[in-house]
N, C-alpha and C. Protein backbone atom coordinates (compact mmCIF):
# COMPACT_ATOMS: atom_id res chain seq x y z
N UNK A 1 29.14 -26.10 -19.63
CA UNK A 1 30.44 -25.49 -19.70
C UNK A 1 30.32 -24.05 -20.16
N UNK A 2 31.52 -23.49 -19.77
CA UNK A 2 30.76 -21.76 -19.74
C UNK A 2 31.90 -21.41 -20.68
N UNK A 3 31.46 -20.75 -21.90
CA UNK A 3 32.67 -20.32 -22.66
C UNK A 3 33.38 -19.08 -21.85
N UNK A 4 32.86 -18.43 -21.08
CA UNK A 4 33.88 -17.41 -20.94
C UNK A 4 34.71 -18.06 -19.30
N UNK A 5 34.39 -19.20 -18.86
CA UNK A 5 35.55 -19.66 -18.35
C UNK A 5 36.64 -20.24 -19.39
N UNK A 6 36.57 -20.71 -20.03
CA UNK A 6 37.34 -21.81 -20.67
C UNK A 6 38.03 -20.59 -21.36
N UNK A 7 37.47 -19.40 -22.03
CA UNK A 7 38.80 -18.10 -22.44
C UNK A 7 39.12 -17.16 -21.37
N UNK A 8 38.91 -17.70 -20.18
CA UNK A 8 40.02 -17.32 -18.88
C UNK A 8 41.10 -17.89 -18.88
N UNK A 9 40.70 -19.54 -19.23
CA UNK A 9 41.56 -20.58 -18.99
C UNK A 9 42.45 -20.34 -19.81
N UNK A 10 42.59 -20.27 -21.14
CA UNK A 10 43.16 -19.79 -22.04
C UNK A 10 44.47 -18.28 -21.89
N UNK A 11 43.33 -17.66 -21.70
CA UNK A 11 44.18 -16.37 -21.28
C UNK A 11 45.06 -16.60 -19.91
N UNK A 12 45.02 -17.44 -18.97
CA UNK A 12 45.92 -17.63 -17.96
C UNK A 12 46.87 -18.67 -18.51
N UNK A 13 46.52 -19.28 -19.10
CA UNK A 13 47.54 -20.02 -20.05
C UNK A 13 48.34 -19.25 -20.95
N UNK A 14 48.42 -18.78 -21.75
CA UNK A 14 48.91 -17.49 -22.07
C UNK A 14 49.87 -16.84 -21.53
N UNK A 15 49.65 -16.35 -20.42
CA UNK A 15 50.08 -15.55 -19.20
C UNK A 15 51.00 -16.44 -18.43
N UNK A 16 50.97 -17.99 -18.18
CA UNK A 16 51.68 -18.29 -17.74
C UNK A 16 52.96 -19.15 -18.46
N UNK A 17 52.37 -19.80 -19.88
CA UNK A 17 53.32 -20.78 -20.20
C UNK A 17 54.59 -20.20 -20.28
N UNK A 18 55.38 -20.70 -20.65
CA UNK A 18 56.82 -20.76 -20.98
C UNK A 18 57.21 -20.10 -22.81
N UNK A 19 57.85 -19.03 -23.24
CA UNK A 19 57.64 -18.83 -24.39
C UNK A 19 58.20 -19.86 -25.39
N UNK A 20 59.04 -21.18 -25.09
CA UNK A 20 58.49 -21.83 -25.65
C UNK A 20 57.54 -22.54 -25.96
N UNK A 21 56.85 -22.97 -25.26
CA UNK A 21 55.62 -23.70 -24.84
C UNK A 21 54.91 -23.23 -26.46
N UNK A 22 54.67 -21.41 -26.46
CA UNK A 22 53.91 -20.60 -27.41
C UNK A 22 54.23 -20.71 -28.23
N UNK A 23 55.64 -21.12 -28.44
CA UNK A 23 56.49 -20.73 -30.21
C UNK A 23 55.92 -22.14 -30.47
N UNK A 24 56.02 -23.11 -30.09
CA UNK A 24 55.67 -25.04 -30.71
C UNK A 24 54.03 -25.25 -30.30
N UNK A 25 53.89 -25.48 -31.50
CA UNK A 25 52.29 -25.58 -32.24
C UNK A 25 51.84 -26.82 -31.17
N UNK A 26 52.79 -28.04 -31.37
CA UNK A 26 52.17 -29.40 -30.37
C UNK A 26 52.45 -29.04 -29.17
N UNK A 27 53.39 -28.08 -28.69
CA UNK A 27 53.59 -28.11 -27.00
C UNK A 27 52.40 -27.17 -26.86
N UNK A 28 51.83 -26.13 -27.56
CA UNK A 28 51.04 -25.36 -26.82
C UNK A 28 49.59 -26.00 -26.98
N UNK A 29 49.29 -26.59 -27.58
CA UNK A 29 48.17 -27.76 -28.25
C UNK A 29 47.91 -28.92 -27.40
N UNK A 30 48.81 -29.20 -26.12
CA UNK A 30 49.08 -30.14 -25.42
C UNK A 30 49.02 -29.77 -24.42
N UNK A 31 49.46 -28.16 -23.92
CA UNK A 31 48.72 -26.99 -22.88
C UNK A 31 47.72 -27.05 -22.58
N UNK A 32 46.97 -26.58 -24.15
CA UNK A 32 45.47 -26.41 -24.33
C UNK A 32 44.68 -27.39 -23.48
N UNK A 33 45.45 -28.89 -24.26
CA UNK A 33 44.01 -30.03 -23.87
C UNK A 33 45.04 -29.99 -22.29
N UNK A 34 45.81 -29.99 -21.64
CA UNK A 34 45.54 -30.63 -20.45
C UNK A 34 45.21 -29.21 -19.21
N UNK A 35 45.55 -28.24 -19.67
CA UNK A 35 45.24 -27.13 -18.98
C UNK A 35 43.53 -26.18 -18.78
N UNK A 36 43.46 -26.07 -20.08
CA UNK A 36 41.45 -25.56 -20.21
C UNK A 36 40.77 -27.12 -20.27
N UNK A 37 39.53 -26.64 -20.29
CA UNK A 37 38.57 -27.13 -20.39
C UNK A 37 37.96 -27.41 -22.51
N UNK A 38 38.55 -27.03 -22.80
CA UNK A 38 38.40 -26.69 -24.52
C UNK A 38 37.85 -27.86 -25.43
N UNK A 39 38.61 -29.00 -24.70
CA UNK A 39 38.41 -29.97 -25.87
C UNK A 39 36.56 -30.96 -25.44
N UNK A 40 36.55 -30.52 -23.94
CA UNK A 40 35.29 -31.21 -23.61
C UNK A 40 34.23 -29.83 -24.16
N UNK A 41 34.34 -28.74 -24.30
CA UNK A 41 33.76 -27.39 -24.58
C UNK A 41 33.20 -27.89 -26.48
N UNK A 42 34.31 -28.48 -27.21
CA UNK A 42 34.06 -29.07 -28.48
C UNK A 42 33.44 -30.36 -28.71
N UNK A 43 33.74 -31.19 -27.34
CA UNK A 43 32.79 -32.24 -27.75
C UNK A 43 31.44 -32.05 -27.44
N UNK A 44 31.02 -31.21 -26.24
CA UNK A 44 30.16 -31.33 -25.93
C UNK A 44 29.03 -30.57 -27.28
N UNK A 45 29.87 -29.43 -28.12
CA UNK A 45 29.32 -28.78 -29.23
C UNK A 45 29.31 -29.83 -30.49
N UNK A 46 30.29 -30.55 -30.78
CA UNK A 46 29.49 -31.54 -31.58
C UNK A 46 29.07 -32.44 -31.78
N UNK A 47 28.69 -32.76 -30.41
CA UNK A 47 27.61 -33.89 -29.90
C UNK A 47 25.97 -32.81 -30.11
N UNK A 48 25.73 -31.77 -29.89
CA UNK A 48 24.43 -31.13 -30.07
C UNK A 48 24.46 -30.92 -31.27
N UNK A 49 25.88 -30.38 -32.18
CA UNK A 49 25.18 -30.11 -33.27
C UNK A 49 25.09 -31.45 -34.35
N UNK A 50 26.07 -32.17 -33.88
CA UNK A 50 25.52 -33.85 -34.80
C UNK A 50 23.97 -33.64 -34.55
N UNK A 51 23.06 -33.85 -33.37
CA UNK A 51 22.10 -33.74 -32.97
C UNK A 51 21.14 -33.02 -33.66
N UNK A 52 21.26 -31.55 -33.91
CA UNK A 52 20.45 -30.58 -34.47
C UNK A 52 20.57 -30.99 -35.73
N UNK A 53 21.55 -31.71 -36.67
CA UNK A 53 21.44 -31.88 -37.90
C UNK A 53 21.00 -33.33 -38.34
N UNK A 54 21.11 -33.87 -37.70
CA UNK A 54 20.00 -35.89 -37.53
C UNK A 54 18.57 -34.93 -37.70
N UNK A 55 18.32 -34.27 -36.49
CA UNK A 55 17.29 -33.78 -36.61
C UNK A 55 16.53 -33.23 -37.85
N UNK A 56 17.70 -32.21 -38.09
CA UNK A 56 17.03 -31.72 -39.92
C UNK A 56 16.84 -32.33 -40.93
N UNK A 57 17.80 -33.20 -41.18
CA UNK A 57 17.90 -33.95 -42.30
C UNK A 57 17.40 -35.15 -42.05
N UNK A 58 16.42 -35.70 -40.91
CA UNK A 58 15.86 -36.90 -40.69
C UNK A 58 16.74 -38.01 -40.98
N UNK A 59 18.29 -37.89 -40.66
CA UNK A 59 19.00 -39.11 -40.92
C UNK A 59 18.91 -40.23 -39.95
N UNK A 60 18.05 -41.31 -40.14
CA UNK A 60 17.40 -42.45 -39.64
C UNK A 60 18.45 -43.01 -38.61
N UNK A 61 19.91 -43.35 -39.05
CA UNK A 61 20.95 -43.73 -38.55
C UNK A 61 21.42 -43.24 -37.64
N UNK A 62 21.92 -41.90 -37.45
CA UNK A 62 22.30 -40.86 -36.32
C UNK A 62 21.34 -40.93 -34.89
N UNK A 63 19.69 -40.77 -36.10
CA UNK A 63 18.83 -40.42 -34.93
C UNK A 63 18.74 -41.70 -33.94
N UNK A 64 18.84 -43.04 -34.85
CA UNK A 64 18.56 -44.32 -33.99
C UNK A 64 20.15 -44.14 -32.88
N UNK A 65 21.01 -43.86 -33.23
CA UNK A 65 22.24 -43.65 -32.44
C UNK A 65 22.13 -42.58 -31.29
N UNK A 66 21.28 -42.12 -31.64
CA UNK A 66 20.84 -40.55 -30.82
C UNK A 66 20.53 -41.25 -29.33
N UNK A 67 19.08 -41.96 -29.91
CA UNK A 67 18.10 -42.71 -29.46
C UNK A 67 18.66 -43.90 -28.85
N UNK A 68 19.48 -44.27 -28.90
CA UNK A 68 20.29 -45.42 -28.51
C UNK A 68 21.25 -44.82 -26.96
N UNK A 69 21.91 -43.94 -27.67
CA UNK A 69 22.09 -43.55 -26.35
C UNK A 69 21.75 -42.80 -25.38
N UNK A 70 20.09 -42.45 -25.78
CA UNK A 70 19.64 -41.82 -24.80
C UNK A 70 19.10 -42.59 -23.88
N UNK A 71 18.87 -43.89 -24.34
CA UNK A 71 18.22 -44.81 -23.71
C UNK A 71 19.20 -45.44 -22.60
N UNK A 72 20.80 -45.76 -23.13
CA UNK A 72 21.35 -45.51 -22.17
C UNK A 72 21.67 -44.75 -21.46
N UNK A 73 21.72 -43.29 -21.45
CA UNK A 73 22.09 -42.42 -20.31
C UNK A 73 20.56 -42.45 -19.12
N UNK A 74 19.28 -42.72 -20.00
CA UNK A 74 18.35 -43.16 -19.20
C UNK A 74 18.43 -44.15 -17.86
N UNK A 75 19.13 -45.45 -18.20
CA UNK A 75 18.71 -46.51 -17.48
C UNK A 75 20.20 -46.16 -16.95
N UNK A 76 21.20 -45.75 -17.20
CA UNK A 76 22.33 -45.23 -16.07
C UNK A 76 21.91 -44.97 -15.05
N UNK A 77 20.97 -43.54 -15.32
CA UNK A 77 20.11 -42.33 -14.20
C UNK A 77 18.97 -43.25 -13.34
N UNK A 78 18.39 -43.75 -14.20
CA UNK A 78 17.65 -45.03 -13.57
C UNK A 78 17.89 -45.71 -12.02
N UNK A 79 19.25 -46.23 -12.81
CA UNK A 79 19.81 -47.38 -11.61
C UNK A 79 20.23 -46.37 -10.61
N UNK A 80 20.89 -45.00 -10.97
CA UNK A 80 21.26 -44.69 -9.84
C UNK A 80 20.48 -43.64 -9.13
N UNK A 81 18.91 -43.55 -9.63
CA UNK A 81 18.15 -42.63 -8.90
C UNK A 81 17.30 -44.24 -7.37
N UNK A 82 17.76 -45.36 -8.14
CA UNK A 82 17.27 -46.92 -7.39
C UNK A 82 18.50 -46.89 -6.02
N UNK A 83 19.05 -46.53 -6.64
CA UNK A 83 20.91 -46.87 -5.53
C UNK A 83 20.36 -45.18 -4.88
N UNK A 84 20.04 -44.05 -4.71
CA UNK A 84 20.00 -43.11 -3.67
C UNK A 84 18.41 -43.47 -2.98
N UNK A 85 17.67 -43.77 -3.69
CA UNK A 85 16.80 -44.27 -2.17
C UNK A 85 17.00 -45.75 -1.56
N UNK A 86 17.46 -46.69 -2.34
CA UNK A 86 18.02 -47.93 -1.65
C UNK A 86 18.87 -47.47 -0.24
N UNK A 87 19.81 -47.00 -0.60
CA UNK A 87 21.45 -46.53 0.52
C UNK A 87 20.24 -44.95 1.81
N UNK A 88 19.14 -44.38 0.97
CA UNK A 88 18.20 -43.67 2.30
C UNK A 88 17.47 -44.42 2.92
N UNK A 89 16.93 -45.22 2.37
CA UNK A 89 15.74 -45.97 2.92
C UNK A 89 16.83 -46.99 3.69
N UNK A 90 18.05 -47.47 3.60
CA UNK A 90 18.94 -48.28 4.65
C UNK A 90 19.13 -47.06 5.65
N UNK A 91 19.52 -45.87 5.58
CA UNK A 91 19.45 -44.83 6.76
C UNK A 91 18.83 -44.53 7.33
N UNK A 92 17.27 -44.72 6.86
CA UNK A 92 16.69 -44.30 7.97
C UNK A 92 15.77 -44.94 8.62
N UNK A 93 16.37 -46.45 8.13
CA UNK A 93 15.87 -47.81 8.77
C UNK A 93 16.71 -47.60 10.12
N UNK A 94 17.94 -47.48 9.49
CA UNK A 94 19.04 -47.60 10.79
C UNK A 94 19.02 -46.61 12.04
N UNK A 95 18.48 -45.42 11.66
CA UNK A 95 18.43 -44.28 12.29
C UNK A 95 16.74 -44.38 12.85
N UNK A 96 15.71 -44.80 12.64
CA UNK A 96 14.26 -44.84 12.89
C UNK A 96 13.81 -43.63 12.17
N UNK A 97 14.46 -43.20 11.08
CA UNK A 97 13.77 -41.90 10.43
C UNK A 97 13.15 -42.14 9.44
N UNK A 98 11.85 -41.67 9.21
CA UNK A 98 11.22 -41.12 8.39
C UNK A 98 9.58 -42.19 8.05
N UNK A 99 9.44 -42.27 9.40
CA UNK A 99 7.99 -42.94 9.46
C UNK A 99 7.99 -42.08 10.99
N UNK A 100 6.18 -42.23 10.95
CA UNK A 100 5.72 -42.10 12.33
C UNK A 100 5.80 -40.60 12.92
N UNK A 101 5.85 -39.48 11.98
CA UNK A 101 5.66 -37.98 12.52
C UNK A 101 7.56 -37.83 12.74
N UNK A 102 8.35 -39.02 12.20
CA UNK A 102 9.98 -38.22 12.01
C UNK A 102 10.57 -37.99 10.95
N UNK A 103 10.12 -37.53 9.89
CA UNK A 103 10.54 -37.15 8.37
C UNK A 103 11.71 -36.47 8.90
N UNK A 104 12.39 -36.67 7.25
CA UNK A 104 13.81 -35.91 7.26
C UNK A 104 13.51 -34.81 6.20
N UNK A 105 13.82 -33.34 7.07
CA UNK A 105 13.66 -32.52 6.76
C UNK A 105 14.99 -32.08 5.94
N UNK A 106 14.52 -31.24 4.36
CA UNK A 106 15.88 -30.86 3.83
C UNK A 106 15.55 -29.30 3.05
N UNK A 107 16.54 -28.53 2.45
CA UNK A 107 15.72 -27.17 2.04
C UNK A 107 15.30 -27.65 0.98
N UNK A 108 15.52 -28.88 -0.13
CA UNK A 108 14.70 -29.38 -1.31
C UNK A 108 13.69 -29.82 -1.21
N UNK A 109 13.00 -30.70 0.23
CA UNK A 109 12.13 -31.52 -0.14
C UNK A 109 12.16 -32.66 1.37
N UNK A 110 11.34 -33.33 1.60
CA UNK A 110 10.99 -34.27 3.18
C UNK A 110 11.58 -35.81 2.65
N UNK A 111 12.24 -36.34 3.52
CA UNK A 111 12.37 -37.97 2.82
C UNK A 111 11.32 -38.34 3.74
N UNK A 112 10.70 -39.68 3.72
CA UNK A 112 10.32 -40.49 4.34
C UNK A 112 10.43 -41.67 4.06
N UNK A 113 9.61 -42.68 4.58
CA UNK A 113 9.54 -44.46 4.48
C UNK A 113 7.88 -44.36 4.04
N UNK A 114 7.53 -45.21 2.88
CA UNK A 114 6.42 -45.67 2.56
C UNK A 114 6.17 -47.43 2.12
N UNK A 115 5.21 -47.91 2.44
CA UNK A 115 5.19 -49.40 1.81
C UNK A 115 4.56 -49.24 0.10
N UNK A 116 5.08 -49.94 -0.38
CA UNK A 116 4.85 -49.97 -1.47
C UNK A 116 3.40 -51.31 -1.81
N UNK A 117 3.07 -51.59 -2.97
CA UNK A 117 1.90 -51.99 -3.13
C UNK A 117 2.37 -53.78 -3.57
N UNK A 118 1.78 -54.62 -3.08
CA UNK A 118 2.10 -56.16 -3.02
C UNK A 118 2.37 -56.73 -4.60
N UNK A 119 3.05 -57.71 -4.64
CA UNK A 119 3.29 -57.95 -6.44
C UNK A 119 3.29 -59.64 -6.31
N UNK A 120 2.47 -59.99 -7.49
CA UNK A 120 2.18 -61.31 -7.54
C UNK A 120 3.18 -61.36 -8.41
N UNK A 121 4.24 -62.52 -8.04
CA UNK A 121 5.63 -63.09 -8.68
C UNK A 121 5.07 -64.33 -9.28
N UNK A 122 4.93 -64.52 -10.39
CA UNK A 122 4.85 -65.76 -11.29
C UNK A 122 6.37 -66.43 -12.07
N UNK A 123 6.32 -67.91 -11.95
CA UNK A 123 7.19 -68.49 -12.46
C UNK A 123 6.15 -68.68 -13.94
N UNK A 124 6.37 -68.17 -15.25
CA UNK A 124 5.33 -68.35 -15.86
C UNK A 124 5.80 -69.94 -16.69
N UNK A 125 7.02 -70.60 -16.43
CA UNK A 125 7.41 -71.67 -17.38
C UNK A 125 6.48 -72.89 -16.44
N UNK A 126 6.32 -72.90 -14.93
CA UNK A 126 5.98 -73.67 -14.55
C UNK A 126 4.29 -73.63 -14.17
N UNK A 127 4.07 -72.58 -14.64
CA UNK A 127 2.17 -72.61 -14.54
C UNK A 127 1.04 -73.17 -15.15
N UNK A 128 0.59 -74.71 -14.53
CA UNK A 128 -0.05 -75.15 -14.74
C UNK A 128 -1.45 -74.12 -16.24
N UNK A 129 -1.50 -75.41 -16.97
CA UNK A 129 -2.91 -74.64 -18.23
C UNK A 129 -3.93 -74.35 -17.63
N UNK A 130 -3.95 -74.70 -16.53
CA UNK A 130 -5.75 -74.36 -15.58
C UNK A 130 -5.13 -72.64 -15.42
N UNK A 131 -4.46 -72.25 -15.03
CA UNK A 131 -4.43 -71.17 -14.33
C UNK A 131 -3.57 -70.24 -15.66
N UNK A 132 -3.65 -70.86 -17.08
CA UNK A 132 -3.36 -69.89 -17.78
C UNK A 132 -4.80 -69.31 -18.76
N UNK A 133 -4.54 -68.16 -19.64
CA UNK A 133 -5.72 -67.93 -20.38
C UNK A 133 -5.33 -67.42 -22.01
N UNK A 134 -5.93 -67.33 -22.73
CA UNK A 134 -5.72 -67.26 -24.46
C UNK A 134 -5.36 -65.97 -25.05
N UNK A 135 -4.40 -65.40 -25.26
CA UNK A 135 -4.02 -64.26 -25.68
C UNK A 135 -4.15 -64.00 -26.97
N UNK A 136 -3.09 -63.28 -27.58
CA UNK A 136 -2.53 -63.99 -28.71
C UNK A 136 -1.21 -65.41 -28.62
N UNK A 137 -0.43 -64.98 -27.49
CA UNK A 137 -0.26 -66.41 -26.83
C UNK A 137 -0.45 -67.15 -25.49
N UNK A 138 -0.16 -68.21 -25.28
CA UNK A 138 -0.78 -68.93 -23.99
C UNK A 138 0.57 -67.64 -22.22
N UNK A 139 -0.45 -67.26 -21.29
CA UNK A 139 0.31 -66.46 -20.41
C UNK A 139 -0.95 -66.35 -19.46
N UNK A 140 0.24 -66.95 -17.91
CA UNK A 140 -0.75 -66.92 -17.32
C UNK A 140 -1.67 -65.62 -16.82
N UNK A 141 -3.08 -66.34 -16.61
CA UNK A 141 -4.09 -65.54 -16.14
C UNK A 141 -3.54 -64.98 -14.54
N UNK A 142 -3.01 -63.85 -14.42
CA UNK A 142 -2.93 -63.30 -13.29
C UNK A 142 -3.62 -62.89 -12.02
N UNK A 143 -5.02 -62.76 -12.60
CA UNK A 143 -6.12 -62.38 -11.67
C UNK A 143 -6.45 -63.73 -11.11
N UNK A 144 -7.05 -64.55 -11.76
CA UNK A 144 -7.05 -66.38 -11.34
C UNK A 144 -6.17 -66.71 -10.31
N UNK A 145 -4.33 -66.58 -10.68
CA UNK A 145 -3.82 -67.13 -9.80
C UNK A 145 -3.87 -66.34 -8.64
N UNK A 146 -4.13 -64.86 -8.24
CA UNK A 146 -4.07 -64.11 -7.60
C UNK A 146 -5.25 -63.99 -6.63
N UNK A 147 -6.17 -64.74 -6.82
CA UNK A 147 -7.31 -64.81 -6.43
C UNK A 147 -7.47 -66.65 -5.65
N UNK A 148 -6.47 -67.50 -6.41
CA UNK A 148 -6.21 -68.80 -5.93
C UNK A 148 -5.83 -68.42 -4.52
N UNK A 149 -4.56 -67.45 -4.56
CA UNK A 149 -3.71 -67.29 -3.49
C UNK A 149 -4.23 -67.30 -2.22
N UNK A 150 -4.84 -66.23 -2.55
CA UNK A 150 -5.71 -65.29 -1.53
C UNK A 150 -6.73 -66.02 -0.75
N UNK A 151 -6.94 -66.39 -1.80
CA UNK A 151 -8.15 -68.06 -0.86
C UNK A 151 -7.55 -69.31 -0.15
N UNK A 152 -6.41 -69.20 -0.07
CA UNK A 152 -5.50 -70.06 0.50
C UNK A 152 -4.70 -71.02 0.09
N UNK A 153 -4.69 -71.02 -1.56
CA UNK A 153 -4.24 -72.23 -2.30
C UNK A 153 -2.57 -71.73 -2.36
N UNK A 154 -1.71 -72.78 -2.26
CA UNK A 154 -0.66 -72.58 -2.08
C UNK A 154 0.23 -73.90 -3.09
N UNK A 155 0.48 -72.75 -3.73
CA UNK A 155 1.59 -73.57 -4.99
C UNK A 155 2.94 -72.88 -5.20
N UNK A 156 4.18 -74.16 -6.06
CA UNK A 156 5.46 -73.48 -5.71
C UNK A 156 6.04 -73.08 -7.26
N UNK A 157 5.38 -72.46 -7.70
CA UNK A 157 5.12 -71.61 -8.92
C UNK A 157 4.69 -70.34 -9.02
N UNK A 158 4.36 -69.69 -7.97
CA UNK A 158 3.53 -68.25 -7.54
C UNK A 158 3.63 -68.20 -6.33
N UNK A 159 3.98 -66.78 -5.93
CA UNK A 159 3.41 -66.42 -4.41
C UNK A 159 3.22 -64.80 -4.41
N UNK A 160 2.16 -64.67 -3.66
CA UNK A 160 2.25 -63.03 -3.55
C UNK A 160 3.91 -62.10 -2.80
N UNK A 161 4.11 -61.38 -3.32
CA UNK A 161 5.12 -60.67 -2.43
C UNK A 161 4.17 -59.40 -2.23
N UNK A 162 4.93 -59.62 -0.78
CA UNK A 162 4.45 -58.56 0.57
C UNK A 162 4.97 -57.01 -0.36
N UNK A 163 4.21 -56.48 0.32
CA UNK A 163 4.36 -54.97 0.16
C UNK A 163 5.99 -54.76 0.61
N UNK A 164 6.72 -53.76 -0.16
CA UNK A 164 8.04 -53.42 0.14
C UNK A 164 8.34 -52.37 0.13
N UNK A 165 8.70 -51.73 1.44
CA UNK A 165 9.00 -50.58 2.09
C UNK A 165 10.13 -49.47 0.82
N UNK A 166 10.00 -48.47 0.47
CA UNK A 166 10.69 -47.44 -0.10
C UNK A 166 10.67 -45.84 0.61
N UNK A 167 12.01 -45.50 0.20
CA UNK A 167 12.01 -44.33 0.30
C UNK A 167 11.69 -43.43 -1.00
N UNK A 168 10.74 -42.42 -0.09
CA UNK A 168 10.10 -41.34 -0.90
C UNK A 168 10.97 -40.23 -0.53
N UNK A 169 10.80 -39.01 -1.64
CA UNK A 169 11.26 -37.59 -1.55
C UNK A 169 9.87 -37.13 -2.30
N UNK A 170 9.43 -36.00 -1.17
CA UNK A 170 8.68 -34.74 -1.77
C UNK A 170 9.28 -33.88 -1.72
N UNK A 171 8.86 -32.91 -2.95
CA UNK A 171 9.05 -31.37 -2.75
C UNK A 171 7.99 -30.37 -2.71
């Protein structure tokens, strides 16, 4: 947020209200928040400076709150960096783009289609003790069952999953 928009905003507010509007403290206060930008201009300032002062004063509480929600604005960005190549990689399934010398060309960066690398899915409640190994607790041995597979043994507790197609962005 740019302070010298938000004292445009102001100053055209100013310029336009009504002189009552100016003379009453709550009508022009009620301008303010629905007309500028001001009151998100203050939160957004003492949300950093709560921040800068957790920081100084090592207050354990704030910072775990800090930390708390950074972790959620993380896995927000997460899911929805999962949801823009999910909804590309459906486009350019649909369209035949971005395998085979037809990348999608953009001024940021190329999409394409890549396979991704195979993942052994374990049910671990139903895995036989032969095919588990000694940790600090009992979990199955992955390489074992992964190596069962592969040799042809076929159980309904494990199976390899196939490689799964994603969309990539380079820049």
């Amino acid at each position: 947020m740019n302070p010298e928009v938000i004292k445009q905003q102001i100053a055209n507010l100013r310029m336009t209200a009504p002189p009552d509007v100016l003379a009453d403290e709550e009508a022009w206060l009620l301008s303010l928040e629905s007309e500028t930008d001001i009151h998100a201009l203050f939160l957004s300032l003492a949300k950093r400076l709560t921040e800068l002062e957790a920081l100084i004063s090592g207050d354990a509480a704030i910072i775990k709150s800090l930390l708390d929600a950074h972790k959620h604005r993380k896995d927000r960005r997460e899911r929805a960096i999962d949801g823009i190549r999910r909804l590309s990689l459906a486009l350019m399934r649909e369209a035949e783009l971005g395998q085979k010398g037809r990348p999608v060309r953009t001024p940021l960066g190329v999409w394409g289609r890549q396979m991704g690398n195979e993942k052994l899915l374990i049910n671990e409640d139903a895995v036989p003790d032969e095919y588990k190994r000694e940790v600090v607790k009992r979990v199955p041995d992955r390489d074992k069952i992964d190596r069962m597979l592969r040799e042809g043994g076929n159980v309904n507790w494990a199976v390899i999953d196939g490689p799964n197609e994603r969309a990539v962005f380079r820049r």
